[in-house]
Protein backbone atom coordinates (compact mmCIF):
# COMPACT_ATOMS: atom_id res chain seq x y z
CA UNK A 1 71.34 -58.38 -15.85
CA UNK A 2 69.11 -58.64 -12.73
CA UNK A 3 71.64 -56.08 -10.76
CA UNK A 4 71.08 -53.59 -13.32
CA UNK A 5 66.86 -54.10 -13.38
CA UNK A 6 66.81 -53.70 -9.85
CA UNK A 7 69.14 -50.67 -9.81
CA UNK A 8 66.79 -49.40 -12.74
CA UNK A 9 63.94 -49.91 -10.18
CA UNK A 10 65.83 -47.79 -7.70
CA UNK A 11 66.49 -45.38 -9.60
CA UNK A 12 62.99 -44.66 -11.19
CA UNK A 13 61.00 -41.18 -10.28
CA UNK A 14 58.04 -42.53 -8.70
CA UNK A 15 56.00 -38.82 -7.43
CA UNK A 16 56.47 -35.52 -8.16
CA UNK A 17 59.48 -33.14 -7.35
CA UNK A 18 59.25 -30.08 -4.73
CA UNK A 19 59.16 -27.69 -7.72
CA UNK A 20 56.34 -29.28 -9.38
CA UNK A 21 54.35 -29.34 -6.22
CA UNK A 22 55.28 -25.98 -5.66
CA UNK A 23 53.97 -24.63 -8.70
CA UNK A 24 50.69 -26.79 -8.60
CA UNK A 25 49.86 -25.47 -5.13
CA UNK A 26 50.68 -22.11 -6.34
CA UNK A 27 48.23 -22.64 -9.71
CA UNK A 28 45.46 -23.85 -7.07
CA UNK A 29 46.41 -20.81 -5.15
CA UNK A 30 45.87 -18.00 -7.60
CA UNK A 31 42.19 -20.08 -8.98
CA UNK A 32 41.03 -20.07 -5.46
CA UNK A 33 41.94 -16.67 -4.67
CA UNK A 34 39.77 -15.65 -8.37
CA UNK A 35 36.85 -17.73 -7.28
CA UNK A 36 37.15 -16.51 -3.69
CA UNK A 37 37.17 -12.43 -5.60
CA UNK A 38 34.45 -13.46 -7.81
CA UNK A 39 31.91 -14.20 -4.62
CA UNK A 40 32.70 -11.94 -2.66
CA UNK A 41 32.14 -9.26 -5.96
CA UNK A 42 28.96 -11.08 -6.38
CA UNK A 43 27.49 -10.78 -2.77
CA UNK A 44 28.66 -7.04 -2.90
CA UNK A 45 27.00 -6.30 -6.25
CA UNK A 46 23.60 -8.13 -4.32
CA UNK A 47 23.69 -6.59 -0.89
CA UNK A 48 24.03 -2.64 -2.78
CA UNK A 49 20.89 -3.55 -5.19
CA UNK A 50 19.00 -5.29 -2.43
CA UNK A 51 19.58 -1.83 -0.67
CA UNK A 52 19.03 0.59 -3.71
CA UNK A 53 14.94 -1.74 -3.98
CA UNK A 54 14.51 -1.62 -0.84
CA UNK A 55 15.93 1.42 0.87
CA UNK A 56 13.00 3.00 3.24
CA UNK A 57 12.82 6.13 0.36
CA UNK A 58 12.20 3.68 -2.66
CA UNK A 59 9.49 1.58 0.07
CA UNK A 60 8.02 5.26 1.33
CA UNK A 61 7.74 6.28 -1.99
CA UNK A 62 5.77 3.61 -2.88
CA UNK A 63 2.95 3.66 -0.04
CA UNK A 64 2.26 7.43 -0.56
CA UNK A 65 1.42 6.51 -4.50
CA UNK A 66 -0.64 3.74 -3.58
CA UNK A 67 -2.03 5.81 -0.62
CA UNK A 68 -2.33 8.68 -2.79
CA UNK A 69 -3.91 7.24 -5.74
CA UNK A 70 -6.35 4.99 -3.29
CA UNK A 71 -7.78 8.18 -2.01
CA UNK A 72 -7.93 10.25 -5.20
CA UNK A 73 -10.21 7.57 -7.03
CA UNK A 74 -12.70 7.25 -4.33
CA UNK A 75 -13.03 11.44 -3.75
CA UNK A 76 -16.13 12.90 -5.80
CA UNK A 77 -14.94 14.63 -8.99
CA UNK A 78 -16.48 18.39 -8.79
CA UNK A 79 -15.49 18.70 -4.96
CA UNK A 80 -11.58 19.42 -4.21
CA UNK A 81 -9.60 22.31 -2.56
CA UNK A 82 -5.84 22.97 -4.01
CA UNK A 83 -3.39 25.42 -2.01
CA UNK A 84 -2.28 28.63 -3.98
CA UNK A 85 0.82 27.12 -3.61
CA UNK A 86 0.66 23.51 -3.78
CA UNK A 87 1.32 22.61 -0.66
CA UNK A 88 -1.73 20.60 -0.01
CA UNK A 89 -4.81 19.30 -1.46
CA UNK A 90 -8.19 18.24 0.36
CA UNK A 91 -10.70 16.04 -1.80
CA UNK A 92 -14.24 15.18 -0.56
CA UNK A 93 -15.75 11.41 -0.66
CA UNK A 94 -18.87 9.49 0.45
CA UNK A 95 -18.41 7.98 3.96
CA UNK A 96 -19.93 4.99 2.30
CA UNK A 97 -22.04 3.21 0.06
CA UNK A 98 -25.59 4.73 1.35
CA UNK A 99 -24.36 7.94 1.64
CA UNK A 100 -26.48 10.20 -0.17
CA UNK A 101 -23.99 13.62 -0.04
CA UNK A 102 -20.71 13.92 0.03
CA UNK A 103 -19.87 14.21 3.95
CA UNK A 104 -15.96 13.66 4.32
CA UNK A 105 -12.73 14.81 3.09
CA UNK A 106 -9.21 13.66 2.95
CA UNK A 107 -6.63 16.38 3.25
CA UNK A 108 -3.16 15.40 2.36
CA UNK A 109 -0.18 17.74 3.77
CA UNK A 110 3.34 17.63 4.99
CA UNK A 111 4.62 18.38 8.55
CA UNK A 112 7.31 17.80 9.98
CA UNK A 113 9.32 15.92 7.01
CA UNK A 114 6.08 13.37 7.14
CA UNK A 115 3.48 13.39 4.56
CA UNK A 116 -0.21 13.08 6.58
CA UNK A 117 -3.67 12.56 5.07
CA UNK A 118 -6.33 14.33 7.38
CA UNK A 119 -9.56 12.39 7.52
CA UNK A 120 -12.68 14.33 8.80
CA UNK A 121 -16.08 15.35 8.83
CA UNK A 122 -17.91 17.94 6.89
CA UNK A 123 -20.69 19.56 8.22
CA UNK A 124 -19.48 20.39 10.99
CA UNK A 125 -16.08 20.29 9.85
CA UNK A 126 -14.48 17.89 12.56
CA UNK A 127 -11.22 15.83 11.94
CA UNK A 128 -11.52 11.98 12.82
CA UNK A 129 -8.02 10.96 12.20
CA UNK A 130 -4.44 11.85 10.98
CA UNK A 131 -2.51 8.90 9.40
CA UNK A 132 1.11 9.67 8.20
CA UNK A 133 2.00 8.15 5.17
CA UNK A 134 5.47 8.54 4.99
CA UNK A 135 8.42 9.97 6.35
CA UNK A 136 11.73 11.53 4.94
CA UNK A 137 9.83 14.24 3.13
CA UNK A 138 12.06 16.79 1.47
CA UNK A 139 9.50 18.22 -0.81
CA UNK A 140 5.86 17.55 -1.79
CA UNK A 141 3.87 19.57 -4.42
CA UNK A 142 0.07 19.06 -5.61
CA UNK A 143 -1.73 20.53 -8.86
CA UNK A 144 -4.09 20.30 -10.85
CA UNK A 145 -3.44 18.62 -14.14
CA UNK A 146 -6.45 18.41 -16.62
CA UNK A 147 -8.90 16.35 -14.32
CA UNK A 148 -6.64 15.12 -12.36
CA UNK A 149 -4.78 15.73 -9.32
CA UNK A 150 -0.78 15.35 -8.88
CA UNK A 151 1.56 14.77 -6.43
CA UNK A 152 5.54 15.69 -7.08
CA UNK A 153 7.16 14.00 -3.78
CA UNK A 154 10.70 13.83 -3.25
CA UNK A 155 12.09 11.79 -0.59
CA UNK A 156 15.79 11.92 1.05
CA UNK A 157 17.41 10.29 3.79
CA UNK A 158 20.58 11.69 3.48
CA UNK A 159 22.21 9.22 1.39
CA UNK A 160 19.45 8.29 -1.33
CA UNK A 161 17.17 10.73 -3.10
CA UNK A 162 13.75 9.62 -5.02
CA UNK A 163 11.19 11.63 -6.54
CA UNK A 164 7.42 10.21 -7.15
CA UNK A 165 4.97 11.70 -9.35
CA UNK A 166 1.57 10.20 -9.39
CA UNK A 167 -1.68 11.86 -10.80
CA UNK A 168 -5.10 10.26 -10.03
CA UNK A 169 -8.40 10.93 -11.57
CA UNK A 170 -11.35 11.28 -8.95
CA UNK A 171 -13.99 8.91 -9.85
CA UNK A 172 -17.52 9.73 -7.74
């Protein structure tokens, strides 16, 4: 009776075959490899809409509205000059607070691909500075809407395309 327990003992499977340890590495294999897909999808998916916000057209576009609209609500109401063709647009403003008359203007135009405000003078007409706003300018187009002024920009840098319309009331 003991010769048989011991041969019992022997004979027992104690661990796993090669085929079961082939198939449970190859199970591990196939999850890792769908986990592995899944981030790399993931940090593809992030890096094209991190690039789609803030691509220099989407960030361009958005400082010529804010420039845009900054200038338009501090230009005097009754005083602005519009192009026959809506290329550009010149507004007049106060230089400051204790200004009595209207004695500047703002002149916003594209050269060059760039769109430029022209600050100046009035009386005599002298320009002071030229700021560009943005570049990759494709097309720019100001009218008169009501009592307000709008700006149709597009923007393209050869591989993204974006198109900002802002209108702006003048305030003074």
């Amino acid at each position: 009776m003991k010769t048989t327990m011991i041969k019992k003992r022997l004979t027992a499977s104690r661990g796993f075959t090669l085929t079961e340890l082939i198939i449970a590495m190859a199970i591990m294999l196939i999850v890792i490899l769908a986990i592995g897909m899944a981030l790399v999808d993931g940090q593809r998916s992030w890096n094209i809409q991190y690039d789609r916000i803030y691509s220099d057209v989407i960030t361009d576009g958005y400082v010529a509205r804010r420039k845009f609209d900054a200038v338009m609500r501090t230009a005097s109401r009754d005083n602005f000059w519009l192009d026959d063709t809506g290329s550009w647009v010149e507004v007049y403003y106060y230089a400051d607070d204790t200004s009595t008359v209207v004695d500047r203007y703002a002149r916003f135009y594209v050269a060059n691909g760039d769109l430029n405000v022209e600050y100046g003078q009035l009386n005599p007409k002298v320009t002071l500075t030229i700021e560009t706003v943005c570049g990759n300018v494709s097309g720019c187009t100001f009218a008169q809407v009501g009592r307000s002024i709008q700006m149709i920009l597009t923007l393209d840098n050869g591989t993204r395309t974006n198109t900002v319309i802002s209108s702006a009331v003048t305030h003074n």
